[in-house]
N, C-alpha and C. Protein backbone atom coordinates (compact mmCIF):
# COMPACT_ATOMS: atom_id res chain seq x y z
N UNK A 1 229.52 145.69 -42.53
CA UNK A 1 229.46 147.08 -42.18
C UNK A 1 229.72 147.96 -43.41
N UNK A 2 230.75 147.48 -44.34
CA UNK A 2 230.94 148.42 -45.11
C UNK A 2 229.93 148.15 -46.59
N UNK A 3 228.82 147.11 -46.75
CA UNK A 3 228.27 146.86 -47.23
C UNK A 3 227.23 147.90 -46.89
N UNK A 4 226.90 148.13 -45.89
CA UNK A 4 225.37 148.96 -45.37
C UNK A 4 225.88 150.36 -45.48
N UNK A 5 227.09 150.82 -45.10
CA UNK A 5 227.60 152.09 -45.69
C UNK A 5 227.76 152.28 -47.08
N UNK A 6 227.79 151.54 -47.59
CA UNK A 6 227.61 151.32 -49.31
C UNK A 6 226.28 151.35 -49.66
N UNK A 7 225.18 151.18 -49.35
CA UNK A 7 223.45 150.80 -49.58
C UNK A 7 223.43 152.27 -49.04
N UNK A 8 223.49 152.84 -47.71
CA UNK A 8 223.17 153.91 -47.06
C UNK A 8 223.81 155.01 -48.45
N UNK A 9 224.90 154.74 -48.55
CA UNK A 9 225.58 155.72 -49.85
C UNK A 9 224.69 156.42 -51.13
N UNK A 10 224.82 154.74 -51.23
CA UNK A 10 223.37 154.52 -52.58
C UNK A 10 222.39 155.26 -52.38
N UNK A 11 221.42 155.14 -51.67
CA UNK A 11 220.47 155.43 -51.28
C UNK A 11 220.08 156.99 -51.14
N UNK A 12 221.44 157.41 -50.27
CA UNK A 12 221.33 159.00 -49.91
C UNK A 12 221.63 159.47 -51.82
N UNK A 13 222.73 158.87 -52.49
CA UNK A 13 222.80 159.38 -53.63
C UNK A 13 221.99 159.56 -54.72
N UNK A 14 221.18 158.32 -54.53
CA UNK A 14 220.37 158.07 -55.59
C UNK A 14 218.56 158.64 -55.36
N UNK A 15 218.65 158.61 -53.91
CA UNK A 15 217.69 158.94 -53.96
C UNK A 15 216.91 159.92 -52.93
N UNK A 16 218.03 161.04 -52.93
CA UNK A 16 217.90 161.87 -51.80
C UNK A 16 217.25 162.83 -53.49
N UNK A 17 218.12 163.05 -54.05
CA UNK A 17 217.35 164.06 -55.24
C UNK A 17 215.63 163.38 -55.63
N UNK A 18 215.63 162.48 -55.86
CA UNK A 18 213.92 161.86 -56.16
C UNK A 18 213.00 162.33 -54.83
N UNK A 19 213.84 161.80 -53.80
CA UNK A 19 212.43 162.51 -52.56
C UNK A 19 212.38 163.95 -52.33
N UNK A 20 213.65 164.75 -52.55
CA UNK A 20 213.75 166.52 -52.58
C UNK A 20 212.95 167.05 -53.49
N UNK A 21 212.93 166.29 -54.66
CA UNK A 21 211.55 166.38 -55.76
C UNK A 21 210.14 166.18 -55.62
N UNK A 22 210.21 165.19 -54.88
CA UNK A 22 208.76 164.81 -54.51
C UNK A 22 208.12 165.73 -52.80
N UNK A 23 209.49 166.17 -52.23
CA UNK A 23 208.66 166.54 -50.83
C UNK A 23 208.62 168.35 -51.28
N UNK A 24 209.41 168.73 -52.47
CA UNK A 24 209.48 170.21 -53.10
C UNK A 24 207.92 169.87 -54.07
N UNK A 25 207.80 168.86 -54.96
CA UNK A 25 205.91 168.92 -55.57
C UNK A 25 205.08 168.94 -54.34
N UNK A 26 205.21 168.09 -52.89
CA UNK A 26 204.18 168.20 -52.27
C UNK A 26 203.87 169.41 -51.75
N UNK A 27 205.23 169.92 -51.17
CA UNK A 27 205.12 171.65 -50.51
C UNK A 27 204.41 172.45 -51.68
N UNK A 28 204.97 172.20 -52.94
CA UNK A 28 203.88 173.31 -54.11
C UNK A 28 202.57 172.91 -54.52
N UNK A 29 202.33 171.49 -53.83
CA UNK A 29 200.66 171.05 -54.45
C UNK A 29 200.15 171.83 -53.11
N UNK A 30 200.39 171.75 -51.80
CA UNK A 30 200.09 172.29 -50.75
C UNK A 30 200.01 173.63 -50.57
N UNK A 31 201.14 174.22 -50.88
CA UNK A 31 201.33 175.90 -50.97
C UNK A 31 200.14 176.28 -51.98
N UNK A 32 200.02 175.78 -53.21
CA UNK A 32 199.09 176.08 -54.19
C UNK A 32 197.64 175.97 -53.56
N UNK A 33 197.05 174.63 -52.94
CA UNK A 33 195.49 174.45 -52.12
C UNK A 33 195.41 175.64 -51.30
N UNK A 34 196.65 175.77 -50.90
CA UNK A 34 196.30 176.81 -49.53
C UNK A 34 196.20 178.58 -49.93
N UNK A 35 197.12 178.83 -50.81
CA UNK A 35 196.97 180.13 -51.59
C UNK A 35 195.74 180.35 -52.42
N UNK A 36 195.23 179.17 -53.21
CA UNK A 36 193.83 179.40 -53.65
C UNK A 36 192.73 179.43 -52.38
N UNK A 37 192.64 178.70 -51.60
CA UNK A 37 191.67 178.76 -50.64
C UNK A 37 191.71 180.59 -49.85
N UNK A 38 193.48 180.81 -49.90
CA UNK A 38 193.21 181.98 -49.42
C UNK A 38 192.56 183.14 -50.62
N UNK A 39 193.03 182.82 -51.73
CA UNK A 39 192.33 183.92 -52.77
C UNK A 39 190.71 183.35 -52.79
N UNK A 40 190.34 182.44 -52.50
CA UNK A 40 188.49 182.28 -52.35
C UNK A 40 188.41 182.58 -51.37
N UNK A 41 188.70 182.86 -50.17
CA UNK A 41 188.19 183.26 -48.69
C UNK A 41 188.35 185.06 -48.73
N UNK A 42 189.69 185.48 -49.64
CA UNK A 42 189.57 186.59 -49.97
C UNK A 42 188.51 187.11 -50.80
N UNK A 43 188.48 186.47 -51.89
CA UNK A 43 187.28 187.21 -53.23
C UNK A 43 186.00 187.07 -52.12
N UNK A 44 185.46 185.85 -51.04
CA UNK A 44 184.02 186.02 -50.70
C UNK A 44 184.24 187.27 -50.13
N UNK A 45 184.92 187.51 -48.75
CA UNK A 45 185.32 188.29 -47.51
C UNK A 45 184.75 189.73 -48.85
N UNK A 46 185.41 190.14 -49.83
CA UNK A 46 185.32 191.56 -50.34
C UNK A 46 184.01 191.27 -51.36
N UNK A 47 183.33 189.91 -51.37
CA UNK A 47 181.97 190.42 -52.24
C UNK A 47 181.50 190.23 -51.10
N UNK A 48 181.07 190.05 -50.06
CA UNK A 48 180.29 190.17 -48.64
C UNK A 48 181.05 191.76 -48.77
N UNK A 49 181.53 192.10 -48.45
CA UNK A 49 181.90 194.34 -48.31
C UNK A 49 181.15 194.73 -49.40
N UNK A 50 181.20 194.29 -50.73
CA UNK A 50 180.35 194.89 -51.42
C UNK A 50 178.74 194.68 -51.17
N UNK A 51 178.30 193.49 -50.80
CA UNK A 51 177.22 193.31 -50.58
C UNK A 51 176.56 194.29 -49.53
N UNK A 52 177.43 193.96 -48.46
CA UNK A 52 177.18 195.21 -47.24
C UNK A 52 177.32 196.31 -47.46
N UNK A 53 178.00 196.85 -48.64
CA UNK A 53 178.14 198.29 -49.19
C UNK A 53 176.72 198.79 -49.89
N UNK A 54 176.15 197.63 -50.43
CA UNK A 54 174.57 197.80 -51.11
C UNK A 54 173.32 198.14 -50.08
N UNK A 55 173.82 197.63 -48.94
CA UNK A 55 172.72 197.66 -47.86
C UNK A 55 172.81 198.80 -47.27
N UNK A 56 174.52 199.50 -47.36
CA UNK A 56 174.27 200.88 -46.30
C UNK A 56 173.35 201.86 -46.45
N UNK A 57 172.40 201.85 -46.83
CA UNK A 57 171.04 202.45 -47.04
C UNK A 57 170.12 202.26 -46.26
N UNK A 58 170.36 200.45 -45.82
CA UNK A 58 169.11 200.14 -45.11
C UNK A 58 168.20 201.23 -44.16
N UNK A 59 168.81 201.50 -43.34
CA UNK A 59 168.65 202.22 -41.88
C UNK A 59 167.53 203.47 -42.54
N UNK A 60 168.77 203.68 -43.08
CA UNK A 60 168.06 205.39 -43.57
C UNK A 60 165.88 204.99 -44.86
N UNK A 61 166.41 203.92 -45.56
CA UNK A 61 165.27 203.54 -46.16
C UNK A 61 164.35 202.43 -45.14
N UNK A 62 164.39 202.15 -43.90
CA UNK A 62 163.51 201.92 -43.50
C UNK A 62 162.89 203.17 -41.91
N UNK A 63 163.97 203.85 -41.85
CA UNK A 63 162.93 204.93 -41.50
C UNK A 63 162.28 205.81 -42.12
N UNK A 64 162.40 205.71 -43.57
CA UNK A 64 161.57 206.62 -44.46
C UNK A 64 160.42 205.80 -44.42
N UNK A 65 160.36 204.63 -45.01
CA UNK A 65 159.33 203.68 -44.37
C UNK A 65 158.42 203.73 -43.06
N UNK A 66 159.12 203.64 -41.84
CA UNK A 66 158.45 204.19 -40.60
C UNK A 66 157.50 205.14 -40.90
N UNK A 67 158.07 206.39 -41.35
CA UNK A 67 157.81 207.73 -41.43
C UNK A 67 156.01 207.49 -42.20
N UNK A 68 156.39 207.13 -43.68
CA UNK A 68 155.48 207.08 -44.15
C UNK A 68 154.15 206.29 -43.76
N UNK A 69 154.57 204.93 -42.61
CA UNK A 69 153.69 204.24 -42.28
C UNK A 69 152.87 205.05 -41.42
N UNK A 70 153.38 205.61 -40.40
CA UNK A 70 152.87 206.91 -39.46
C UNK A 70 151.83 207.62 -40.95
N UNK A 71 152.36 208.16 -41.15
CA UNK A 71 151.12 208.99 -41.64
C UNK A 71 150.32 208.34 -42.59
N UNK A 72 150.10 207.84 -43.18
CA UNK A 72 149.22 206.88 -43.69
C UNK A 72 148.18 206.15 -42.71
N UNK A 73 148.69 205.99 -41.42
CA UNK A 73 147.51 205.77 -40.32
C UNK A 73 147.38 206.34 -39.85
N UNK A 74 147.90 207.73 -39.57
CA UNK A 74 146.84 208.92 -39.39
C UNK A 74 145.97 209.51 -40.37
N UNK A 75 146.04 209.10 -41.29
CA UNK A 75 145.41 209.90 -42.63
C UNK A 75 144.23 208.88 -42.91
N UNK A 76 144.21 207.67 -42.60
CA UNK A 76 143.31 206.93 -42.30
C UNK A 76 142.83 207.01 -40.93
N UNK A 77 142.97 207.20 -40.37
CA UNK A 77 142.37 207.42 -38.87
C UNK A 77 141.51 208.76 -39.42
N UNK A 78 141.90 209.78 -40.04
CA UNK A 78 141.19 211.07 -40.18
C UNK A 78 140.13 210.85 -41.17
N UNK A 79 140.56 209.80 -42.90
CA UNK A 79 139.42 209.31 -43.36
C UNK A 79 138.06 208.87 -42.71
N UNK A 80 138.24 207.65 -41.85
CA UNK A 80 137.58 206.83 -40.72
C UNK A 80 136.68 208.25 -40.10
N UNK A 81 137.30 208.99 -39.29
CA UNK A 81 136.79 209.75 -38.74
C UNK A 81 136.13 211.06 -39.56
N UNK A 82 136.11 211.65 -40.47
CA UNK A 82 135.41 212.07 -41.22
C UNK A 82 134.54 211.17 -42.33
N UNK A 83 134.35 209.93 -41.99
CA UNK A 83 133.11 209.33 -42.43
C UNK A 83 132.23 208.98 -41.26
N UNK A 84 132.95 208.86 -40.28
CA UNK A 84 131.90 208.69 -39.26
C UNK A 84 131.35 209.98 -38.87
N UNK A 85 131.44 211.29 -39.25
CA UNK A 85 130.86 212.60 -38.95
C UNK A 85 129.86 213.16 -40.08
N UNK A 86 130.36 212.30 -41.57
CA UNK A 86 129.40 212.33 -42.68
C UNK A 86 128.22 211.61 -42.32
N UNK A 87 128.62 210.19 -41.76
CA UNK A 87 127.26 209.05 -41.51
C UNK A 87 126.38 209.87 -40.58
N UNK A 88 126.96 210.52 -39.72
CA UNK A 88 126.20 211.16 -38.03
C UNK A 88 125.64 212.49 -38.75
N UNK A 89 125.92 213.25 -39.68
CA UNK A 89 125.28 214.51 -39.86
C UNK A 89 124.11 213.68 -41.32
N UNK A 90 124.24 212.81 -42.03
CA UNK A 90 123.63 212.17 -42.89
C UNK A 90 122.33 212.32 -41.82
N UNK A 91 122.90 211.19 -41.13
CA UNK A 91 121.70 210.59 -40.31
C UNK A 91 120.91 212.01 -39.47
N UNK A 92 121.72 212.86 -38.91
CA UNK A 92 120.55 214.00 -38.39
C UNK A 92 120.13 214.60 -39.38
N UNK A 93 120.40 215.04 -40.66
CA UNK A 93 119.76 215.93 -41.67
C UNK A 93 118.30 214.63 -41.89
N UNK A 94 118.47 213.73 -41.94
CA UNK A 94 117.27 212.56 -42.33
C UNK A 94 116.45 212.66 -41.03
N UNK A 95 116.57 212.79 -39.73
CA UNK A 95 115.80 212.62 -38.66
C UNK A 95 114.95 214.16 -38.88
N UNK A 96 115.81 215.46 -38.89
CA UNK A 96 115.27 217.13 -39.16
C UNK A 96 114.52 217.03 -40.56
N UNK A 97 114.78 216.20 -41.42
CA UNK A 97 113.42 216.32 -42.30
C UNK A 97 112.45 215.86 -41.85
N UNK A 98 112.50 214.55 -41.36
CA UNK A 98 111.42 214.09 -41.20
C UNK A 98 110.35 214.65 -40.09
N UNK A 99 111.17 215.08 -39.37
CA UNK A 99 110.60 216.37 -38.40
C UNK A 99 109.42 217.59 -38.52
N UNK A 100 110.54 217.86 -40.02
CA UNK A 100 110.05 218.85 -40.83
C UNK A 100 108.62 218.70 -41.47
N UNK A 101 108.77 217.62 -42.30
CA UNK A 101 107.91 217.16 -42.49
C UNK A 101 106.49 216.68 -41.86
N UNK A 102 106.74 216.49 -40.77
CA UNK A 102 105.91 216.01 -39.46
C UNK A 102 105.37 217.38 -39.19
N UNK A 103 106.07 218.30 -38.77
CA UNK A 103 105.31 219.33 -38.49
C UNK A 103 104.79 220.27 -39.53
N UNK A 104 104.92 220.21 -40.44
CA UNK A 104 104.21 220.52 -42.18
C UNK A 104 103.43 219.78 -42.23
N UNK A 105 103.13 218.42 -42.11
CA UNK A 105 101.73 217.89 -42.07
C UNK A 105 101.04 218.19 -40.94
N UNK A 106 101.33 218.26 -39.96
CA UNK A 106 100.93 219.17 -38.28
C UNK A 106 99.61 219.82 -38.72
N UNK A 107 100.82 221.07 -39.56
CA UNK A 107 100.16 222.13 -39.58
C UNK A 107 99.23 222.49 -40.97
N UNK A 108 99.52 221.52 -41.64
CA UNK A 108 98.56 221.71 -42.75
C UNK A 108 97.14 220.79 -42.07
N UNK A 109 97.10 219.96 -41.45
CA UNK A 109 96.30 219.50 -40.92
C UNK A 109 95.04 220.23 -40.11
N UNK A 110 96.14 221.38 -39.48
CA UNK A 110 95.59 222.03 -38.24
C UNK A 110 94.78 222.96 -39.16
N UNK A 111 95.08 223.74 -39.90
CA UNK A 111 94.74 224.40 -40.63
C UNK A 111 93.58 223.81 -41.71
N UNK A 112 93.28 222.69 -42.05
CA UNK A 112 92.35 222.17 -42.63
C UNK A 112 91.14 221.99 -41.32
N UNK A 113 91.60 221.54 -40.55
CA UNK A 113 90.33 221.46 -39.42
C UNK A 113 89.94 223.10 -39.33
N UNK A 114 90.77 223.95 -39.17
CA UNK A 114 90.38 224.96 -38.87
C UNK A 114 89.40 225.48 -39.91
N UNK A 115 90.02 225.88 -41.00
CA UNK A 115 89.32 226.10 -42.16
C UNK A 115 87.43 225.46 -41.86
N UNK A 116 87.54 224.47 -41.97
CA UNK A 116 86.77 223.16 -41.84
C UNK A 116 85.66 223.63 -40.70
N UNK A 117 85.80 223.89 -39.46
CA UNK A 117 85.64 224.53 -38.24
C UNK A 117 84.96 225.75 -38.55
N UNK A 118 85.99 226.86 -39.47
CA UNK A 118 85.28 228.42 -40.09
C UNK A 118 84.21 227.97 -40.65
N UNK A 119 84.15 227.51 -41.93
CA UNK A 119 83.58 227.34 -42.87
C UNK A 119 81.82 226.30 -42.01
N UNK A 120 82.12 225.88 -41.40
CA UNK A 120 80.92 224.97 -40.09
C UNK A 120 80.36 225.68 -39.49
N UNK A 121 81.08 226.59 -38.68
CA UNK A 121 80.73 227.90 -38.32
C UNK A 121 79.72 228.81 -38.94
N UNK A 122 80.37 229.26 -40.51
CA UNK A 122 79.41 230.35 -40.86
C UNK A 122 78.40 229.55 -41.48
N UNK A 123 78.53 228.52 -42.59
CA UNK A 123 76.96 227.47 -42.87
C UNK A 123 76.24 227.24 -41.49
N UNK A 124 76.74 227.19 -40.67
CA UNK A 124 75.18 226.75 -39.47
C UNK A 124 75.01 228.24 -39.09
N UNK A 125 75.59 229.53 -39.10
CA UNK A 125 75.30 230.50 -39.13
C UNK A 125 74.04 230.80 -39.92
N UNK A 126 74.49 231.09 -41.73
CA UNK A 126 74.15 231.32 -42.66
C UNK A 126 72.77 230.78 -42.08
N UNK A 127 72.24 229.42 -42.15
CA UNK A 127 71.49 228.40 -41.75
C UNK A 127 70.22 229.31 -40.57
N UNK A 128 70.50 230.38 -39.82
CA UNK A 128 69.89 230.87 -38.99
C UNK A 128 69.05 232.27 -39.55
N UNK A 129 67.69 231.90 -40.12
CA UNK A 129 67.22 232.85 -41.25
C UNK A 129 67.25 234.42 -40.41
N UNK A 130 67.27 234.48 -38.77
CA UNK A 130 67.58 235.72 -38.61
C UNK A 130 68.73 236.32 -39.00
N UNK A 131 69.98 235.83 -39.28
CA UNK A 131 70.88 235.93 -39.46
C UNK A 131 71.16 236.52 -40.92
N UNK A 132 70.54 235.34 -41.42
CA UNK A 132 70.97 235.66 -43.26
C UNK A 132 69.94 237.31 -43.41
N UNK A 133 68.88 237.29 -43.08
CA UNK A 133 68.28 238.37 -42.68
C UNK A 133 68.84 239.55 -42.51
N UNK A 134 69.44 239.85 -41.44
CA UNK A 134 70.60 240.57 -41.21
C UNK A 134 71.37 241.21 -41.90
N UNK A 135 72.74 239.98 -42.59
CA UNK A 135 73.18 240.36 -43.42
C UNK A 135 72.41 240.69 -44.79
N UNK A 136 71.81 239.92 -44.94
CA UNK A 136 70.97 240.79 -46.27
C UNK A 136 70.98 242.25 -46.60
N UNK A 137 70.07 242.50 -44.95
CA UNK A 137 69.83 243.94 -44.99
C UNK A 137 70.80 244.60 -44.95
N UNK A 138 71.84 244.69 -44.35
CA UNK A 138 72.80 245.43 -44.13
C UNK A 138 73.52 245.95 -45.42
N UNK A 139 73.36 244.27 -46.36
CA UNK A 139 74.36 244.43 -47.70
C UNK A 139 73.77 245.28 -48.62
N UNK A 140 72.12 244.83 -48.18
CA UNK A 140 71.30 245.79 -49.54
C UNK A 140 71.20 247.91 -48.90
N UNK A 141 71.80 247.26 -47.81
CA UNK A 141 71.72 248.88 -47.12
C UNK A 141 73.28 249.70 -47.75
N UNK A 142 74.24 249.17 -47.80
CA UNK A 142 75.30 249.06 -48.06
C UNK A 142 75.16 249.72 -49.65
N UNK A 143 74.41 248.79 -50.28
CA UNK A 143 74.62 248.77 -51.83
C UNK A 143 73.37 250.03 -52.06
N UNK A 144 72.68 250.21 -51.40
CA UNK A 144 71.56 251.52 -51.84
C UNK A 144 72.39 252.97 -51.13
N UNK A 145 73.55 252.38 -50.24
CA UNK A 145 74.50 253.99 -50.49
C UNK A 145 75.05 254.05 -51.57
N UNK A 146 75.88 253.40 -51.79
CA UNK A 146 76.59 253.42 -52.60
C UNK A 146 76.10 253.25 -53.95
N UNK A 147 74.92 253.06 -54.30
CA UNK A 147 74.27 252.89 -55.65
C UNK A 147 72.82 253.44 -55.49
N UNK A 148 72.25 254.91 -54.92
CA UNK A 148 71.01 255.46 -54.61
C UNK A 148 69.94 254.90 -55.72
N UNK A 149 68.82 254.31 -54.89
CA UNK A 149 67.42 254.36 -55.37
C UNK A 149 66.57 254.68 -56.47
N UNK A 150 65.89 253.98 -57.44
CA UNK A 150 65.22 255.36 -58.14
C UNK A 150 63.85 255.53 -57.35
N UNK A 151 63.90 256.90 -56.91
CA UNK A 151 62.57 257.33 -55.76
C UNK A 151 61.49 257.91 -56.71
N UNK A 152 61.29 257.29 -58.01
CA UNK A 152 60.17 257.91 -58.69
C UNK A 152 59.55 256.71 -58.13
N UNK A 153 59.83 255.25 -58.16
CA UNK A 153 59.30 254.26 -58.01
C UNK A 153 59.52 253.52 -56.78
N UNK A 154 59.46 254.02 -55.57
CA UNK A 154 59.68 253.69 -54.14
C UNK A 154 58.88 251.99 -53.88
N UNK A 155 57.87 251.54 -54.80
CA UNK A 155 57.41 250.23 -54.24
C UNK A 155 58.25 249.29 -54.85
N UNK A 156 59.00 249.71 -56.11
CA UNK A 156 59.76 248.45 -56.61
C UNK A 156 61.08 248.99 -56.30
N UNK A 157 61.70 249.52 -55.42
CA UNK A 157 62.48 250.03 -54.95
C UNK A 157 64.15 248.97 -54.67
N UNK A 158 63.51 247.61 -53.96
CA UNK A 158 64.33 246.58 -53.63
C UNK A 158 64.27 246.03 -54.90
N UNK A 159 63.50 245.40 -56.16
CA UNK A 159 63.33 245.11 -57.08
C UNK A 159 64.17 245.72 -58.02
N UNK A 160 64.74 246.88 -58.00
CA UNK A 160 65.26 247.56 -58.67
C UNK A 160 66.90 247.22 -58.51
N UNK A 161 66.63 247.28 -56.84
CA UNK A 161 68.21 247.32 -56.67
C UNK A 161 68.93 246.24 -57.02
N UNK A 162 67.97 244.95 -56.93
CA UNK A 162 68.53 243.66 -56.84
C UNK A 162 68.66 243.41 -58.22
N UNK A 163 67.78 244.01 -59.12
CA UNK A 163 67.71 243.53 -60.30
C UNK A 163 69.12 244.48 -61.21
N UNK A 164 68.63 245.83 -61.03
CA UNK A 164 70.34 246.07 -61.67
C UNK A 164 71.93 246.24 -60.91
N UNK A 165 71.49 245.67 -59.32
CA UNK A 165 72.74 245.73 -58.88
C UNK A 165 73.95 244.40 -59.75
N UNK A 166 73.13 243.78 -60.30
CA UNK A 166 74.98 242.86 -61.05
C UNK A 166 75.19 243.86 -61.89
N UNK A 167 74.00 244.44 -63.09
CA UNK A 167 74.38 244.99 -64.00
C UNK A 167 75.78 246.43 -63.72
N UNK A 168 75.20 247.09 -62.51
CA UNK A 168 75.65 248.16 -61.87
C UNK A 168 77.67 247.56 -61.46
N UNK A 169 77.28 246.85 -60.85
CA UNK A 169 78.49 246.38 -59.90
C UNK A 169 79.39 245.35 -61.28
N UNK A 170 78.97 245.21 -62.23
CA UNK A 170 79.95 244.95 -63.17
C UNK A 170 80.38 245.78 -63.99
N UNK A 171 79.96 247.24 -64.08
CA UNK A 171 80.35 248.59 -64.76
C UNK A 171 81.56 248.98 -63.49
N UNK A 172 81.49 248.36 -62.22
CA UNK A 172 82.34 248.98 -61.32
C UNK A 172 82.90 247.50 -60.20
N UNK A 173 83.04 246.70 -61.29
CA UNK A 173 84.02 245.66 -60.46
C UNK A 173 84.94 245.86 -60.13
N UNK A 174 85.83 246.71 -60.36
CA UNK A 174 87.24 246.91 -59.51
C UNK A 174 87.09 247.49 -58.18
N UNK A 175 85.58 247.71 -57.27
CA UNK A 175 85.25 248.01 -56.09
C UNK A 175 84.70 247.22 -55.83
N UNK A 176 83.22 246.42 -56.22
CA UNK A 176 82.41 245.97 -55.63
C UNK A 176 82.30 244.35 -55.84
N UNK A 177 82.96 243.49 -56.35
CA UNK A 177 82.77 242.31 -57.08
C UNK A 177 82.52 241.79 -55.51
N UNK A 178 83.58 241.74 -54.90
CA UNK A 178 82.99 240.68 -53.42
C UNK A 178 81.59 240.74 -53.00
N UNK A 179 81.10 242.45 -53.20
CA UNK A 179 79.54 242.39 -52.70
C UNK A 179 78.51 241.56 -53.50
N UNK A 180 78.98 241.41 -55.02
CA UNK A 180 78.44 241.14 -56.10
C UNK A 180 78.06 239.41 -55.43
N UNK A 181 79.23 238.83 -55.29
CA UNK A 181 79.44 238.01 -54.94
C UNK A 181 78.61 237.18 -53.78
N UNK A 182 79.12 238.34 -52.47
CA UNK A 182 78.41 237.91 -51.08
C UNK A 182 76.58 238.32 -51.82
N UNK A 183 76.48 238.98 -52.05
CA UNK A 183 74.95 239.94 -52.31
C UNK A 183 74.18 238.18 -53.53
N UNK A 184 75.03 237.53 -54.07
CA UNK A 184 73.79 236.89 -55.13
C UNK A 184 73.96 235.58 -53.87
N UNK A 185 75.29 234.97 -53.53
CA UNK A 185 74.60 233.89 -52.63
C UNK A 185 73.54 234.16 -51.16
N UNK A 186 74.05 235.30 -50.52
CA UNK A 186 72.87 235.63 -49.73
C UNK A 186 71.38 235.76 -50.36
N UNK A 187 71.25 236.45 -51.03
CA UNK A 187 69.72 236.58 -51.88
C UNK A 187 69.45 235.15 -52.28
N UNK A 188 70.27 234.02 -52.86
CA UNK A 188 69.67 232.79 -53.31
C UNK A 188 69.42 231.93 -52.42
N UNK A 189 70.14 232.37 -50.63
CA UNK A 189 70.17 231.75 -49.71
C UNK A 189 68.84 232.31 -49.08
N UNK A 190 68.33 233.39 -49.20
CA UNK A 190 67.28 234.35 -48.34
C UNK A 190 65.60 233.82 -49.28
N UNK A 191 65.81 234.03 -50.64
CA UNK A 191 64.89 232.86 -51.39
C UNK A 191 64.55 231.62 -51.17
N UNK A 192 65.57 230.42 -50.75
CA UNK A 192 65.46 229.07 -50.15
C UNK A 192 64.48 229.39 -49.03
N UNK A 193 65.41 230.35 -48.25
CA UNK A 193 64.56 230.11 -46.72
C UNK A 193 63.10 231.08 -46.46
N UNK A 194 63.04 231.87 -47.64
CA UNK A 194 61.68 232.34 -47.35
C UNK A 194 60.73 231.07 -47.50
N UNK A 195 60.19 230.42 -48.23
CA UNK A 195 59.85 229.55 -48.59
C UNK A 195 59.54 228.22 -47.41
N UNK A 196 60.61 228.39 -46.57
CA UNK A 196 60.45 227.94 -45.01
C UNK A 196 59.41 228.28 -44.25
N UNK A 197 59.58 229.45 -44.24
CA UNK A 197 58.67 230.14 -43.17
C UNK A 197 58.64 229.74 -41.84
N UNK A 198 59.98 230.17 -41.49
CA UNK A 198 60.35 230.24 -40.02
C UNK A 198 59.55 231.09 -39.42
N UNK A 199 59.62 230.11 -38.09
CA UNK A 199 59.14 231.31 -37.48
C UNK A 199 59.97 231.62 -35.89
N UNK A 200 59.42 232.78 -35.67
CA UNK A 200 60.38 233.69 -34.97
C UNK A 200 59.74 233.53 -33.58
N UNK A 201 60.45 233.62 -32.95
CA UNK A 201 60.26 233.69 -31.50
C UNK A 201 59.19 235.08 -31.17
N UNK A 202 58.94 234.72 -30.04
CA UNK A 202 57.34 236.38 -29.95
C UNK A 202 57.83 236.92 -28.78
């Protein structure tokens, strides 16, 4: 008994200070893991606040975003739609020419027949020696007012007129050139057809 109270003695004496040492290093290797883990759980925790401090913008910069997306597809919607009113007035200004055009050839057409028609008209006229007749007389009646006779010589009377009416009517073309005109193709037309010798109804 007093042997094991002697060992127990020992023991507490000798080696109660060695384990107070060793269970005081383990509490400070422990205290130490756990105080650093708390200063790394601290440093993330406040760079996550700063991080989230970088973002407090978000909100506000993605409804500026919104904002701008909105109008950018209306402003394309209005592009879109003022090309489709360019293509549609393109396309009617191209249909109204051609229109135009259509009825400009119409009428230049119409107007060539017509012409065409006049001009058919007075040649199968002309063509009718009573006719050219007619006018003849009328023109040479016309031109012996307006340019009297010489009545010394009454048989070459028409001879006279015909012969110096260019001379006459070019001293006074600023009146008479059309007669000049109508007066030599009728006479070269009234020459052809004498030469015919139509004859006239009885």
């Amino acid at each position: 008994m007093l042997s094991l109270l002697t060992v127990f003695f020992a023991v507490g004496k000798y080696g109660g200070p060695m384990y107070r040492e060793w269970a005081e290093a383990q509490n400070n290797k422990i205290k130490g893991i756990l105080n650093s883990a708390r200063q790394e759980h601290t440093q993330a925790v406040q760079n996550r606040i700063e991080s989230v401090k970088d973002l407090s913008g978000v909100i506000d910069t993605t409804k500026a975003l919104f904002e701008v997306s909105k109008e950018t597809a209306k402003l394309e919607a209005q592009a879109y739609e003022l090309e489709q009113k360019t293509a549609l007035a393109h396309e009617a200004k191209t249909v109204l020419d051609s229109w135009v055009r259509y009825e400009g050839q119409v009428k230049q057409r119409q107007q060539k027949e017509l012409a065409e028609s006049i001009i058919a008209k007075i040649e199968k006229e002309l063509e009718n020696p009573k006719t050219l007749k007619q006018i003849l007389d009328q023109s040479v009646a016309d031109v012996e007012s307006e340019f009297p006779p010489n009545e010394a010589n009454p048989r070459n009377r028409a001879n006279d007129v015909q012969g110096s009416l260019p001379r006459r009517l070019r001293k006074r073309n600023q009146h008479s050139t059309g007669h000049l005109t109508i007066l030599r193709l009728l006479h070269r037309s009234s020459c052809n057809t004498s030469h015919r010798a139509p004859r006239y109804p009885s």
